[in-house]
Protein backbone atom coordinates (compact mmCIF):
# COMPACT_ATOMS: atom_id res chain seq x y z
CA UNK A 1 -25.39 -24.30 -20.58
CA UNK A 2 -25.74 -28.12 -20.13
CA UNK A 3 -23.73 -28.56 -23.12
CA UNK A 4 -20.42 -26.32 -21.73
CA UNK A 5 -21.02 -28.51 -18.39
CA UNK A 6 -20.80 -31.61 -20.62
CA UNK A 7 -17.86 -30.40 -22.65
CA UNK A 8 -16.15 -29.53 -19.76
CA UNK A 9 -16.16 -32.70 -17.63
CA UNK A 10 -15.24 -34.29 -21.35
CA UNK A 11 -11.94 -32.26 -21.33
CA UNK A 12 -11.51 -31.57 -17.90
CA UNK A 13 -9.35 -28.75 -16.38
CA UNK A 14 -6.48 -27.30 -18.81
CA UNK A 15 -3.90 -24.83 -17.68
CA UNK A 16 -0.44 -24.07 -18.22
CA UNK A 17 2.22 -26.07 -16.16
CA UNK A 18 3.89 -23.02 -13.57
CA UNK A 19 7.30 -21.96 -14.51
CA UNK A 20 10.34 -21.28 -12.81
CA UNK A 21 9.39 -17.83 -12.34
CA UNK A 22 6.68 -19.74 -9.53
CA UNK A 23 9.91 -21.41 -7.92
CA UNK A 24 11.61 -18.15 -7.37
CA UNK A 25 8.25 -16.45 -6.06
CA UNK A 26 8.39 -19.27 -3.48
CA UNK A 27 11.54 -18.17 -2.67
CA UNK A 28 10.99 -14.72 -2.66
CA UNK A 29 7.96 -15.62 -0.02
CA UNK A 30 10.09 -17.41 2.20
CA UNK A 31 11.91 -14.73 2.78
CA UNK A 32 9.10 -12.16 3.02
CA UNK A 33 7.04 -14.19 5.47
CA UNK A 34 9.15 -14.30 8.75
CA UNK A 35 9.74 -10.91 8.32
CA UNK A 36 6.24 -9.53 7.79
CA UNK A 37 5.53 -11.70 10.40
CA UNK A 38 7.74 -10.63 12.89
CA UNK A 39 8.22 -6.95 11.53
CA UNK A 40 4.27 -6.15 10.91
CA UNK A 41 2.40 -8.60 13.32
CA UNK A 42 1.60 -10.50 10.19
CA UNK A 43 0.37 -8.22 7.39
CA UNK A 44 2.23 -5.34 5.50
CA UNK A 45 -0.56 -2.86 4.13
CA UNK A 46 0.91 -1.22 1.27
CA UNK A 47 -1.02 2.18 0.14
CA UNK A 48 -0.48 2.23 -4.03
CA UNK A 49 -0.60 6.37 -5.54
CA UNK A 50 -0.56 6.79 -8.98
CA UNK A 51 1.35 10.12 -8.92
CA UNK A 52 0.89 10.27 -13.07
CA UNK A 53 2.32 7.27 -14.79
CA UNK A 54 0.46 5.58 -17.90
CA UNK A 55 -0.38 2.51 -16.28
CA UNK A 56 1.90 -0.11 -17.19
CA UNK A 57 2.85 -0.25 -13.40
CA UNK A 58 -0.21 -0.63 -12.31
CA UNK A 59 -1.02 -3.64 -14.73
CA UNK A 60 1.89 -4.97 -12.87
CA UNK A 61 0.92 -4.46 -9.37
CA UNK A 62 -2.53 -6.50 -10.13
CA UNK A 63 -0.49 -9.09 -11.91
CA UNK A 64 1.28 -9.48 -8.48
CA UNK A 65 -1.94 -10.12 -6.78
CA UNK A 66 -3.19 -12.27 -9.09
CA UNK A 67 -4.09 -16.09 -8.33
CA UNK A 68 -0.56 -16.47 -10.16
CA UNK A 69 2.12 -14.47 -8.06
CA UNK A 70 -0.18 -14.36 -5.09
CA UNK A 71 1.00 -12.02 -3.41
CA UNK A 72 -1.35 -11.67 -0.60
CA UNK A 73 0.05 -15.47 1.01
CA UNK A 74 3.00 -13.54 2.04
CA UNK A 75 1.05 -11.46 4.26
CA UNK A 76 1.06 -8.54 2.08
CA UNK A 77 -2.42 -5.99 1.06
CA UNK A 78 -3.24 -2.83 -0.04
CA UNK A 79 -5.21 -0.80 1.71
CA UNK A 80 -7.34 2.43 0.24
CA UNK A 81 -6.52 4.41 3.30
CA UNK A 82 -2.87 5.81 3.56
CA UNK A 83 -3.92 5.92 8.01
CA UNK A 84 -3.69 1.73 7.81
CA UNK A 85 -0.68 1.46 5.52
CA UNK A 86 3.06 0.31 6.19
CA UNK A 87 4.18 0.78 3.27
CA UNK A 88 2.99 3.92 0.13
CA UNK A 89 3.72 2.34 -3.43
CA UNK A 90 4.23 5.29 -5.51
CA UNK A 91 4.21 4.66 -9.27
CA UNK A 92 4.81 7.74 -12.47
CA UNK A 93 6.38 10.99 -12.09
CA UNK A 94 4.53 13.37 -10.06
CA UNK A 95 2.54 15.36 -11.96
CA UNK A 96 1.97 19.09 -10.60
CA UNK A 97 -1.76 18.04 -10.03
CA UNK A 98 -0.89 14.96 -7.88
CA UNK A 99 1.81 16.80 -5.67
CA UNK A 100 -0.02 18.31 -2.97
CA UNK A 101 -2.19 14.82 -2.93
CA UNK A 102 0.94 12.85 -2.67
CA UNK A 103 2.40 15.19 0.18
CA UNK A 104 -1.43 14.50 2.08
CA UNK A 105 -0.65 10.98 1.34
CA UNK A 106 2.30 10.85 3.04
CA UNK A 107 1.73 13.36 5.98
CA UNK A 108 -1.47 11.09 6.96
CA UNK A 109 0.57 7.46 7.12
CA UNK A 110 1.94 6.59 10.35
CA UNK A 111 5.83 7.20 10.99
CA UNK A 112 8.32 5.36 10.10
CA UNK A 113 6.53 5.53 6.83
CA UNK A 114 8.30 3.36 4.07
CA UNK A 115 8.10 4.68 0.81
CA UNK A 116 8.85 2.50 -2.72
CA UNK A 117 9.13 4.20 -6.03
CA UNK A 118 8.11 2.04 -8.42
CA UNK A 119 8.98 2.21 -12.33
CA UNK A 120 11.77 4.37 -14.38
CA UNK A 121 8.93 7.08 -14.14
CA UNK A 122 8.82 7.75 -10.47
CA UNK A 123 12.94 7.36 -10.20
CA UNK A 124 13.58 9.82 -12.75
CA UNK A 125 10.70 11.17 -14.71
CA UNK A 126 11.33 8.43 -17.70
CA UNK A 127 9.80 9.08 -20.87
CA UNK A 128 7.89 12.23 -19.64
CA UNK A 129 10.71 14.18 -18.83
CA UNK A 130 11.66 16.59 -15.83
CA UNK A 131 11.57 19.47 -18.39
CA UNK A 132 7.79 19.19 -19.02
CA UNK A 133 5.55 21.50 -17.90
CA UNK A 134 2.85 18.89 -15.80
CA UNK A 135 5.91 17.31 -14.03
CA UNK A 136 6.43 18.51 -10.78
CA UNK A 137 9.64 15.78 -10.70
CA UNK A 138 10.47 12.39 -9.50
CA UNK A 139 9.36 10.93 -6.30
CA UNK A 140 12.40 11.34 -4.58
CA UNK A 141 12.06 15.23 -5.56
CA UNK A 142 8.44 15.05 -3.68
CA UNK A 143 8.86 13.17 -0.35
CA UNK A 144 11.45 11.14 0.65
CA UNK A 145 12.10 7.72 -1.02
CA UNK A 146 13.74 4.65 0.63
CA UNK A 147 13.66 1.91 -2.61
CA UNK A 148 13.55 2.51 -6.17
CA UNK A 149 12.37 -0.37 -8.47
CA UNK A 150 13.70 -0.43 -11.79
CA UNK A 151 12.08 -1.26 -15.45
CA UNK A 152 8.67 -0.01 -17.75
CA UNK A 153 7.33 -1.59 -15.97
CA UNK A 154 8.95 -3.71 -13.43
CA UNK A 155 7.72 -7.35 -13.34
CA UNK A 156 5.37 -8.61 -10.46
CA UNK A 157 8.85 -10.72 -9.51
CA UNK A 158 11.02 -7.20 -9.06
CA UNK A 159 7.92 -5.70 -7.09
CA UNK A 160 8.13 -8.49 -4.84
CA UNK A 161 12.35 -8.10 -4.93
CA UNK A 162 11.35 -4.04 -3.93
CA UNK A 163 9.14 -4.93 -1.36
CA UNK A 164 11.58 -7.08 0.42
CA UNK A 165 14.31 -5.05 -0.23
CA UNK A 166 11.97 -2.34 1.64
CA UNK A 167 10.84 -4.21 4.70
CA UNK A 168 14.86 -5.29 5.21
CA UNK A 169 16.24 -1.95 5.68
């Protein structure tokens, strides 16, 4: 142990310079934080479902609230209970044994309930198909949707992009 300690005082702290993707989060936050502000008394809970998708979205969503996109200095959380949430995050095609969840889900959030569908999954059943036999359909097929993001999977920069996008309207 006192050798690491030593070696690391030696060498010191090493990490990789921020890119410009870090400029155009700042950006991105400057435009989020009056409005969350003003809009949601200064937090936006965001309630995340996986409705069925492999999990490349949600790799994404904790890359956004890592201590590199940072998500939560805009004001923005997620919240386990859909009664405290703004905002439901819904990522994957709904799968028939998610549907009646997802419909709970949305019933139980307070009104005007946003709702983001996140990945090419939840906008239109992606690779798995509307024809297969677990898929109830997309999101928008389920409840009603007011943003679709775009990509497998989107980056942490488009979730952030989707999220404003969301709170604007």
């Amino acid at each position: 142990m006192i050798r690491i300690l030593r070696q690391l005082t030696k060498i010191g702290s090493i990490t990789e310079p921020l890119a410009e993707a870090n400029n155009e989060i700042e950006q991105l936050g400057k435009q989020l934080d009056p409005v969350i502000r003003k809009r949601f008394a200064g937090s936006l809970a965001i309630r995340a479902v996986d409705a069925g998708s492999c999990n490349g979205c949600e790799l994404e969503i904790h890359a956004a609230n890592n201590a590199y996109y940072d998500i939560e200095r805009f004001g923005i959380h997620f919240t386990a209970s859909p009664r405290f949430a703004d905002m439901l995050l819904v990522t994957g095609p709904v799968a028939r044994n998610m549907e009646t969840a997802l419909k709970m889900t949305f019933d139980a959030m307070p009104q005007p309930a946003l709702v983001v569908a996140m990945g090419d999954c939840a906008a239109n059943c992606g690779v798995f198909g509307k024809d297969n036999y677990a898929i109830a359909g997309a999101v928008s097929d389920i409840i009603p949707v007011d943003v679709i993001i775009h990509g497998c999977p989107p980056t942490p920069t488009d979730i952030i992009q989707g999220i404003l996008q969301a709170i604007g309207k």
